[in-house]
Protein backbone atom coordinates (compact mmCIF):
# COMPACT_ATOMS: atom_id res chain seq x y z
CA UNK A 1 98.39 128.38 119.35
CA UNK A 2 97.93 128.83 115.69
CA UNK A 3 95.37 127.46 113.86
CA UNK A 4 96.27 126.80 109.67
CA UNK A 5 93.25 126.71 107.68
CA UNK A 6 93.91 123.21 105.30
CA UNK A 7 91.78 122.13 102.30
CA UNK A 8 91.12 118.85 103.45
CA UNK A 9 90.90 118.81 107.30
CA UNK A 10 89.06 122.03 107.35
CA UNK A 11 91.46 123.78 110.85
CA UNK A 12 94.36 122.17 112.26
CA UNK A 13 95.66 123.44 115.30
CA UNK A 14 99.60 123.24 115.84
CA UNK A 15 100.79 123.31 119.23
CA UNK A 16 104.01 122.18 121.37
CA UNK A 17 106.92 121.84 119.38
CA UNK A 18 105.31 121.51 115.82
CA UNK A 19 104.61 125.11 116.23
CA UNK A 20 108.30 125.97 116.72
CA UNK A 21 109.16 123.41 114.12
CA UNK A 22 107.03 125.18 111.21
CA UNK A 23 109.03 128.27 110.64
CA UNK A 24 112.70 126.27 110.71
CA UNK A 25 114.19 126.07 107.31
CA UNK A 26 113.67 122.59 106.87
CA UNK A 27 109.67 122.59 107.20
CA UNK A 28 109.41 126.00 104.82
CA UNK A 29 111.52 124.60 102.21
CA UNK A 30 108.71 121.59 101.58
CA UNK A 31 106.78 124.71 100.54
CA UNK A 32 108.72 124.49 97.71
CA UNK A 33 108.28 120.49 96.85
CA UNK A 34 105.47 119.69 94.94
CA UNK A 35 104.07 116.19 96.28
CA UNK A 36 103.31 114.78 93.02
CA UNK A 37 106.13 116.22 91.22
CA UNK A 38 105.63 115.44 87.40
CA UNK A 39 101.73 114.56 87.56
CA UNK A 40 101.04 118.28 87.54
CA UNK A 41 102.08 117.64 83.87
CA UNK A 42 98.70 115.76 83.90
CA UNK A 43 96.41 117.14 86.38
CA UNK A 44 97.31 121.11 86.29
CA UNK A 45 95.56 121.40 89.60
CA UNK A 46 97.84 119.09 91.56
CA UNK A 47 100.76 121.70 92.34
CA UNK A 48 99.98 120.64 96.71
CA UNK A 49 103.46 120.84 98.50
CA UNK A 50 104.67 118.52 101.06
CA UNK A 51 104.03 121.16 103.38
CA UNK A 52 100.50 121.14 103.13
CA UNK A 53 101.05 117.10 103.58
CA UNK A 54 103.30 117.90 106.52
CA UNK A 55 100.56 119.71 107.92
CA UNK A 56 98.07 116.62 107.21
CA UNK A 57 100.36 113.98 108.37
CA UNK A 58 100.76 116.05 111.92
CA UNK A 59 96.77 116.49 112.24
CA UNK A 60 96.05 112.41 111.62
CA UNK A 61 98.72 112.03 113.90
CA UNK A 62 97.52 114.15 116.28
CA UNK A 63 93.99 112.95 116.38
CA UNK A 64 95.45 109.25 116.37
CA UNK A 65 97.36 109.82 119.70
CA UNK A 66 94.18 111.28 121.27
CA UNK A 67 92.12 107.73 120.50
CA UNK A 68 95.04 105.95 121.27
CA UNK A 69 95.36 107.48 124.86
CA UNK A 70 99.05 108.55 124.30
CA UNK A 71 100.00 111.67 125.86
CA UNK A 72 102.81 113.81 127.04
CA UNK A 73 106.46 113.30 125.88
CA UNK A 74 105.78 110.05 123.70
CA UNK A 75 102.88 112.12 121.90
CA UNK A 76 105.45 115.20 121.16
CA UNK A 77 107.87 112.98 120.16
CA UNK A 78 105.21 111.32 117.25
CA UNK A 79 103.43 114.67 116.23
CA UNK A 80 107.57 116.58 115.50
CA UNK A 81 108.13 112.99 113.99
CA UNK A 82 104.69 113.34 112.02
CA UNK A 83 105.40 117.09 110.93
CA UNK A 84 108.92 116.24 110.17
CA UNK A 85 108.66 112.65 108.47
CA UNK A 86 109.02 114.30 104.73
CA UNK A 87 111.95 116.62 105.94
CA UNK A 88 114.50 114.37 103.63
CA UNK A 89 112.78 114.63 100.29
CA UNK A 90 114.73 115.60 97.57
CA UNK A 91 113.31 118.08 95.00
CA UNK A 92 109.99 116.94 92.57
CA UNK A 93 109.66 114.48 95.89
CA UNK A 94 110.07 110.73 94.30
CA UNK A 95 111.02 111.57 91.07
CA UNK A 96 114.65 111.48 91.66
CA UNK A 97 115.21 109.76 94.90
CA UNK A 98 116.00 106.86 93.36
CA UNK A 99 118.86 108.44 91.13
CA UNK A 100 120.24 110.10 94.56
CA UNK A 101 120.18 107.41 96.65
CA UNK A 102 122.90 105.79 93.99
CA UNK A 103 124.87 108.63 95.13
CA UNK A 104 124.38 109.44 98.78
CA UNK A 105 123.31 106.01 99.99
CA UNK A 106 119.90 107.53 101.45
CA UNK A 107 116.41 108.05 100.75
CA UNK A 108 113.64 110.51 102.03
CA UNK A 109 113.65 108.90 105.27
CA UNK A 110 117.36 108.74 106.23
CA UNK A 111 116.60 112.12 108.29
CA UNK A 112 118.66 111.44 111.55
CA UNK A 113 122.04 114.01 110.15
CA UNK A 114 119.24 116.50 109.23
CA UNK A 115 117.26 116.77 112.01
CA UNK A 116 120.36 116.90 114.58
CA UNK A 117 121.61 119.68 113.10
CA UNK A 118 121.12 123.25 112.34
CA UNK A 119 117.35 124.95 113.54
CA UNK A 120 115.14 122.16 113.53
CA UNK A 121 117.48 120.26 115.71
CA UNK A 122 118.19 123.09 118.09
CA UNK A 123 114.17 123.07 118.57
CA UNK A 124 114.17 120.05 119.22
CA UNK A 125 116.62 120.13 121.94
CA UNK A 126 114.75 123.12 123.23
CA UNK A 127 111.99 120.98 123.94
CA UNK A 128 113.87 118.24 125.81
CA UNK A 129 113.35 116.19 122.45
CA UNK A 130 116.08 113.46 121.29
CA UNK A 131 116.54 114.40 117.69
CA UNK A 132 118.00 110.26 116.98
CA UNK A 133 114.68 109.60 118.77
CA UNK A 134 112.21 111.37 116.66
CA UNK A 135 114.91 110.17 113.27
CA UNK A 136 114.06 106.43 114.14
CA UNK A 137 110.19 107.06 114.91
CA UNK A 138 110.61 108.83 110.72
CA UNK A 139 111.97 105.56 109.66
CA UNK A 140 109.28 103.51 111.10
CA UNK A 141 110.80 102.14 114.59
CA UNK A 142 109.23 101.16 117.39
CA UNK A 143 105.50 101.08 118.86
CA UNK A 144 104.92 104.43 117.83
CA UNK A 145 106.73 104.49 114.60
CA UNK A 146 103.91 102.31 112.84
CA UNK A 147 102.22 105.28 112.93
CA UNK A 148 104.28 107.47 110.77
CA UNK A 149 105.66 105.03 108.34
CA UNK A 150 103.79 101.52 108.13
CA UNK A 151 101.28 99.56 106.40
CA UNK A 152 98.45 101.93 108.52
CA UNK A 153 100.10 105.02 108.95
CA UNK A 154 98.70 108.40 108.68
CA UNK A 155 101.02 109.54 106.15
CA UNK A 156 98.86 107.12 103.50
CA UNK A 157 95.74 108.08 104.75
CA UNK A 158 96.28 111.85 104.22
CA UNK A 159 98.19 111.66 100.79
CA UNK A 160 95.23 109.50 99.34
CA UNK A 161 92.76 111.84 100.21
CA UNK A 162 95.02 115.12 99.16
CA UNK A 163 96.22 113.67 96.05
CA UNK A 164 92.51 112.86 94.89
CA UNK A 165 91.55 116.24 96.46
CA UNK A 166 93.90 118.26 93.97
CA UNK A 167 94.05 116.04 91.23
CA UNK A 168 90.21 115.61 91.10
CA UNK A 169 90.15 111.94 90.65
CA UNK A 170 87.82 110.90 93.38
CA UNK A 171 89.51 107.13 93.85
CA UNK A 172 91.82 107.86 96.86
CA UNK A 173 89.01 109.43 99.16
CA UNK A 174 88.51 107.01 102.00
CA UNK A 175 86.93 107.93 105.46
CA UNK A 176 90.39 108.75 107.09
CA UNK A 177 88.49 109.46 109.88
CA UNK A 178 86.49 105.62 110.69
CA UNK A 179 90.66 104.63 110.26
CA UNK A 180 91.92 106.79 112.89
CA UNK A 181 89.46 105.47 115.20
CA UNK A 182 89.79 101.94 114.64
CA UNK A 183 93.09 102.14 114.85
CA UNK A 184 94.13 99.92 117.67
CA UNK A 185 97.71 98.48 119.45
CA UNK A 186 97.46 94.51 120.09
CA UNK A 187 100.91 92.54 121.27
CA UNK A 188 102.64 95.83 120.32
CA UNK A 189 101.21 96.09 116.62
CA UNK A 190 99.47 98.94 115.18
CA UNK A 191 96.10 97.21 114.00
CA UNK A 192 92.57 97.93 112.82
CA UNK A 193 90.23 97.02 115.47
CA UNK A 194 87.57 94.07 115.23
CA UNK A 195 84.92 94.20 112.31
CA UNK A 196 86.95 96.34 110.38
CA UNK A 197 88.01 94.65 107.54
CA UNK A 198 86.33 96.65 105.18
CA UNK A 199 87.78 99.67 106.24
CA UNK A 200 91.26 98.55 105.68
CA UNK A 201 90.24 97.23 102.67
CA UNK A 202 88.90 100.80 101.53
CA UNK A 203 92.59 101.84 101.57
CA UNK A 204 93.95 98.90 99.99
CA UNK A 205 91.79 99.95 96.87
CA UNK A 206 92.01 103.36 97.38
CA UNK A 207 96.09 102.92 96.50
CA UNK A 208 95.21 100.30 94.11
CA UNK A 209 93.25 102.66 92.17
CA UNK A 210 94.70 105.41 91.98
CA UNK A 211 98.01 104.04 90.98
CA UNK A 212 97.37 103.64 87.08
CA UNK A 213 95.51 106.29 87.39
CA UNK A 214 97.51 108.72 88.64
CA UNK A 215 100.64 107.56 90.38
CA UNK A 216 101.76 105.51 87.19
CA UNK A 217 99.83 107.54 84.48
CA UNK A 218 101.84 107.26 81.33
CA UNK A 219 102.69 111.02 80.90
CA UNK A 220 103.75 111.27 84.56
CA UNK A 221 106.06 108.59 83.83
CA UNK A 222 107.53 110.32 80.73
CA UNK A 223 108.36 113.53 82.74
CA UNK A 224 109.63 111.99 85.75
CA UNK A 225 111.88 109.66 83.34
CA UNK A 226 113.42 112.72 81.39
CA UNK A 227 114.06 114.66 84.58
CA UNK A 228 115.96 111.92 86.14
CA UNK A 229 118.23 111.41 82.78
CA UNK A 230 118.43 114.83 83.21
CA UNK A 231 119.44 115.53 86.80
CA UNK A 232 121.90 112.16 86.35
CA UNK A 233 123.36 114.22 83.39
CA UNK A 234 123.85 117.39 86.46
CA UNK A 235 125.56 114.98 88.45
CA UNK A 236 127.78 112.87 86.70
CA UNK A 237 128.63 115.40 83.74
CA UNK A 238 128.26 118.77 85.42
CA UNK A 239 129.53 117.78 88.49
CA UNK A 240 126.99 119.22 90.71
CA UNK A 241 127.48 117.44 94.64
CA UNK A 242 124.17 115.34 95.40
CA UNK A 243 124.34 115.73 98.57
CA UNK A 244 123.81 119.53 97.89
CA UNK A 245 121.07 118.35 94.95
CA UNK A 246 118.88 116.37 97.81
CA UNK A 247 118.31 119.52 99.62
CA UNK A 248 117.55 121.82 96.83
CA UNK A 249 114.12 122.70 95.89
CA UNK A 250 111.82 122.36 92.41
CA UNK A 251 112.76 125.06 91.40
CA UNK A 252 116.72 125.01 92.12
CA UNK A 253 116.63 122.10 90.61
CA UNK A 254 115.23 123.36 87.33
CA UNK A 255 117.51 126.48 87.24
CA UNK A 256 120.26 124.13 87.56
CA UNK A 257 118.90 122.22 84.47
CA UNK A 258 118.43 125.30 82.64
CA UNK A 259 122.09 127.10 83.34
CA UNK A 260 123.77 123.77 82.23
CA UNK A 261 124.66 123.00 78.55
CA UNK A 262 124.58 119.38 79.20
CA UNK A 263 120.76 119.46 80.03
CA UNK A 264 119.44 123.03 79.06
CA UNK A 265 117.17 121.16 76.18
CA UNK A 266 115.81 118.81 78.74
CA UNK A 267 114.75 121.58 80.99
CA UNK A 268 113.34 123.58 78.17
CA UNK A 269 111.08 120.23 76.84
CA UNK A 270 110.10 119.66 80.43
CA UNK A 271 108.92 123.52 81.16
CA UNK A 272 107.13 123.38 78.06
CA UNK A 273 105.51 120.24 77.92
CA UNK A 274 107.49 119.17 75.08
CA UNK A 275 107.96 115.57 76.29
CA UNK A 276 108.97 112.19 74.90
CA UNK A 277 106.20 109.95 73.23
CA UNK A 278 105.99 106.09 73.99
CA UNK A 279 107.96 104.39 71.39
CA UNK A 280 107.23 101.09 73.46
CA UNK A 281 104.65 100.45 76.08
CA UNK A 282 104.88 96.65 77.27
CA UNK A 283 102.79 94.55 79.46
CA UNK A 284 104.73 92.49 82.46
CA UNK A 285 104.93 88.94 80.96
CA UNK A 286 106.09 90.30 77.70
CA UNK A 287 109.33 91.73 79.38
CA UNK A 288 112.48 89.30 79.58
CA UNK A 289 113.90 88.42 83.41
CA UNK A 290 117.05 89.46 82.28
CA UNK A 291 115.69 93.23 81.65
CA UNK A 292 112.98 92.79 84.53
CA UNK A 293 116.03 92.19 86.64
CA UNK A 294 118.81 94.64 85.23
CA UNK A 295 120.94 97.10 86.65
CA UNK A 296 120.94 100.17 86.26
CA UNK A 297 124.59 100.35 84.47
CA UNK A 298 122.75 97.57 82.30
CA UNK A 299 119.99 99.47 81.70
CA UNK A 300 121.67 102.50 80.27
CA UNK A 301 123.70 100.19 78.29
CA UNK A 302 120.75 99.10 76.65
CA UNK A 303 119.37 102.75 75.91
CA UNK A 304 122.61 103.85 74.34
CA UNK A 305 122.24 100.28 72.07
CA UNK A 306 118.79 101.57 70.81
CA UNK A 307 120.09 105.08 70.25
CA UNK A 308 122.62 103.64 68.43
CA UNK A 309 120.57 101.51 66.34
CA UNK A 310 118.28 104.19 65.73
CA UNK A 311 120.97 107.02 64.84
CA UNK A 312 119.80 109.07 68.05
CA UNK A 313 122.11 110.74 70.65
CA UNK A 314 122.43 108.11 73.55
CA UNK A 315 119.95 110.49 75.87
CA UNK A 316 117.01 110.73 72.96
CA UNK A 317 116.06 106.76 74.36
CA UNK A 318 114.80 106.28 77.97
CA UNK A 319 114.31 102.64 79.02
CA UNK A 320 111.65 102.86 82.00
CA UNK A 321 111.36 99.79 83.90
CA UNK A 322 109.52 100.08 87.09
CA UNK A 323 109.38 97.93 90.22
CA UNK A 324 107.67 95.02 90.06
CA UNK A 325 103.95 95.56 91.09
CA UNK A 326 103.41 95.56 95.01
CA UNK A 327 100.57 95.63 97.34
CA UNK A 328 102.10 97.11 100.76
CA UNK A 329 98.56 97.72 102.62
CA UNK A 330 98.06 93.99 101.61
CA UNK A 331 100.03 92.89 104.90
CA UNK A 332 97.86 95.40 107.14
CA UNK A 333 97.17 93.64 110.21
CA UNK A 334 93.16 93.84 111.38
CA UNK A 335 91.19 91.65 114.28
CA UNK A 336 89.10 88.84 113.28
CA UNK A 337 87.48 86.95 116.18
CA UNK A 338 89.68 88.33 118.70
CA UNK A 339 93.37 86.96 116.47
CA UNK A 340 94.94 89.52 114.51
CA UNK A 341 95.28 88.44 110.70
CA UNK A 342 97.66 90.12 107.68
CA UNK A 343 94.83 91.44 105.09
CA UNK A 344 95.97 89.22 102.53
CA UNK A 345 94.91 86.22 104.42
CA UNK A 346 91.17 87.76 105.15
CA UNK A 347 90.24 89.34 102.25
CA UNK A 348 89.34 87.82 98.67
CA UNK A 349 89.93 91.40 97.62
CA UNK A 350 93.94 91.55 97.76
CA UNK A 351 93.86 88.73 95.09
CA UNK A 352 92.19 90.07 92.60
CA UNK A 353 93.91 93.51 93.13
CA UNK A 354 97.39 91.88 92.84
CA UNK A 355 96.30 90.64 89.62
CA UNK A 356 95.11 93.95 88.22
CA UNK A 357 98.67 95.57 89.08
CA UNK A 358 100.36 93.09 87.17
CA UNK A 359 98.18 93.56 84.19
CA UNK A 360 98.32 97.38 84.76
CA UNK A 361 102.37 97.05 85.07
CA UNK A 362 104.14 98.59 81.61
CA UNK A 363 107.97 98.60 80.63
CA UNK A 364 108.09 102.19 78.58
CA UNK A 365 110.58 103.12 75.94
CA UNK A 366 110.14 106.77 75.05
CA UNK A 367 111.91 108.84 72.56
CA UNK A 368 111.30 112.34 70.74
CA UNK A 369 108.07 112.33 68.51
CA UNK A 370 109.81 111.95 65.87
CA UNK A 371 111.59 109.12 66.14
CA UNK A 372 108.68 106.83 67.89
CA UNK A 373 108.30 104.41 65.17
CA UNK A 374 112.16 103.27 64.39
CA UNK A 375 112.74 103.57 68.26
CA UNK A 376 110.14 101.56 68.47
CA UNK A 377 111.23 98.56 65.99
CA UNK A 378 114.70 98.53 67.31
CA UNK A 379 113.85 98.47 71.09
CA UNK A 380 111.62 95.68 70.88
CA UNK A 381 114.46 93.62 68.97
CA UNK A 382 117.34 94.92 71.28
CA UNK A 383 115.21 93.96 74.58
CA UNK A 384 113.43 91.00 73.37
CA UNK A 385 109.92 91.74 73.61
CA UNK A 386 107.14 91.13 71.82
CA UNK A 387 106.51 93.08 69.21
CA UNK A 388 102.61 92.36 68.75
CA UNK A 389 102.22 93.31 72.30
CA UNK A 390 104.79 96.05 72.74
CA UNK A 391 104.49 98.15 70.10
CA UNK A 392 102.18 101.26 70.83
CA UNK A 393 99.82 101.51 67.02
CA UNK A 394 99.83 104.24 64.93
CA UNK A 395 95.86 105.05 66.07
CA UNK A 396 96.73 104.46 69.80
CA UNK A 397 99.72 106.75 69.32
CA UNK A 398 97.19 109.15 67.44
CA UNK A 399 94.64 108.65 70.42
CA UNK A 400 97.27 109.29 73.21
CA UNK A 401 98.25 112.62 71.59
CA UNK A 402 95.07 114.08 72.07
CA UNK A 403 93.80 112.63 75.52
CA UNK A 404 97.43 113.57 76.20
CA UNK A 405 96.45 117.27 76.42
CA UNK A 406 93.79 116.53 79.09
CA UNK A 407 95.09 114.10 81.23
């Protein structure tokens, strides 16, 4: 039984079929996948892997199943779905899962044709484990699939505390450990137990905080946005198979950037930290419903408009509109007086943190350095915003330059 020395739960012992599991190609190629992907480009000390999350996810997981009195087959079939639930992501994790599920029709979690096959699903088999099984407990099914994907599942409560761990920003440290154990099934739901609101409010603001901070930091924006225009350029002009791109690694992926004409200069700004500036940064009620709402063919129709406008080639503009802002811990279900309750009904908090991700929300329209300014004129007439309130100033810009360089 080998025990993996981790920088946030101290030992983890891996046992049963997670042992086997580690050394399949699958689990040793999230070696390989950074878990923040472009925020290293901010924090230089968050390069963690989804590996070392892997390993996390299994150990919360594992400790949850003891408190919950769940042993035997059911618990190896939720600690291989717990080491195996990030199996599916694609290279630099989120950054381009989005672009690839255009293409393949899947995201991180659609793991059921990967699993089944090749090592980790011979393992599995060894092991008298249902590989469709452990695929539905990855995408959240059943009792036991709260666990690994939910509104309480362990895979939030150990990225939090990693992400803060290596990026230094001390936000996302909650007591993972108080969650586990009040962690509690009532009428089949995965709840916190009674006089725990607090808790599950510590991860509510946990994720609310280090969102802008982190998750959604402007430059982390800028480099995931110019390595998805370019790894849509390696698809759609170079003919690369995404199917074969969602199972590549970082740095595959780069290489691939590099060794193509289309986006060699893309991969050279991104290695270098020679990124795009904000030409535009608007706030959420400046934005149009029209854009808020667009496509994505509409979208790039709108870029190649600015470029246009602004006598750039069509991939100098990137028009980043995000989701709208979302809350998912909000519906957490915890016991008050002895009736389970959704978060959002209990707690004052949720409120007032819904409100401070809309006013955190920004559109971003991001161009070369030297072209910020007319990028910036023309956008904001081309997408009907605000001007006043889109435009980034000359001294902000100036500003952002320099706290640019440390995060």
């Amino acid at each position: 039984m080998p025990t993996i020395k981790d920088s946030v739960h101290d030992h983890i012992e891996v046992t049963g079929v997670a042992e086997a599991l580690l050394d399949t190609p699958a689990m040793q190629r999230l070696r390989r996948v950074r878990q923040l992907g472009t925020v290293s480009l901010v924090y230089p000390s968050a390069n963690h892997t989804r590996f070392e999350h892997s390993l996390g996810v299994y150990h919360l997981a594992s400790e949850a199943l003891d408190h919950l009195g769940v042993a035997g087959r059911t618990a190896e079939r939720v600690r291989a779905a717990a080491l195996l639930h990030d199996v599916g992501h694609p290279p630099f994790s989120h950054n381009v899962e989005r672009l690839l599920y255009r293409h393949t029709g899947k995201y991180h979690d659609d793991v059921a044709d990967l699993i089944a096959s090749g090592r980790v699903g011979a393992v599995l088999r060894e092991h008298d484990l249902d590989p469709a099984a452990i695929a539905e407990l990855v995408a959240g099914e059943g009792r036991y699939g709260q666990l690994v994907s939910g509104e309480l599942d362990v895979d939030r409560m150990d990225y939090l505390v990693r992400d803060a761990h290596h990026t230094g920003v001390p936000y996302g440290t909650i007591d993972h450990g108080r969650l586990v154990r009040e962690l509690t099934f009532q009428n089949g739901e995965l709840v916190i137990a009674e006089g725990n609101v607090q808790t599950a409010e510590s991860l509510l603001l946990a994720r609310a905080l280090m969102n802008p901070t982190v998750y959604q930091h402007h430059v982390a924006r800028i480099g995931k946005a110019m390595l998805r225009r370019a790894t849509e350029r390696l698809i759609e002009d170079a003919d690369y198979d995404p199917d074969r791109v969602r199972r590549w690694d970082d740095a595959d992926l780069l290489v691939a950037l590099r060794r193509t004409d289309a986006t060699a200069e893309m991969a050279d700004r991104l290695s270098t930290r020679d990124l795009y500036k904000r030409a535009v940064w608007a706030e959420l009620d400046d934005v149009p419903d029209a854009l808020l709402n667009a496509n994505h063919e509409r979208v790039r129709e709108l870029e190649r408009e600015v470029a246009a406008a602004a006598d750039l080639d069509p991939d100098s503009v990137v028009v980043d509109v995000p989701p709208p802002p979302e809350i998912r811990e909000s519906s957490s279900r915890v016991v008050v007086n002895g009736e389970i309750r959704r978060l959002d009904r209990q707690s004052p908090l949720v409120s007032a943190l819904r409100t401070a991700g809309r006013n955190q929300w920004r559109l971003g329209v991001y161009a070369p350095p030297g072209a910020v300014e007319r990028v910036g004129r023309t956008a904001a007439r081309t997408l009907g915003l605000d001007i006043d309130g889109a435009l980034v100033s000359d001294v902000r810009r100036g500003l952002d330059t320099t706290l640019d360089q440390f995060g």
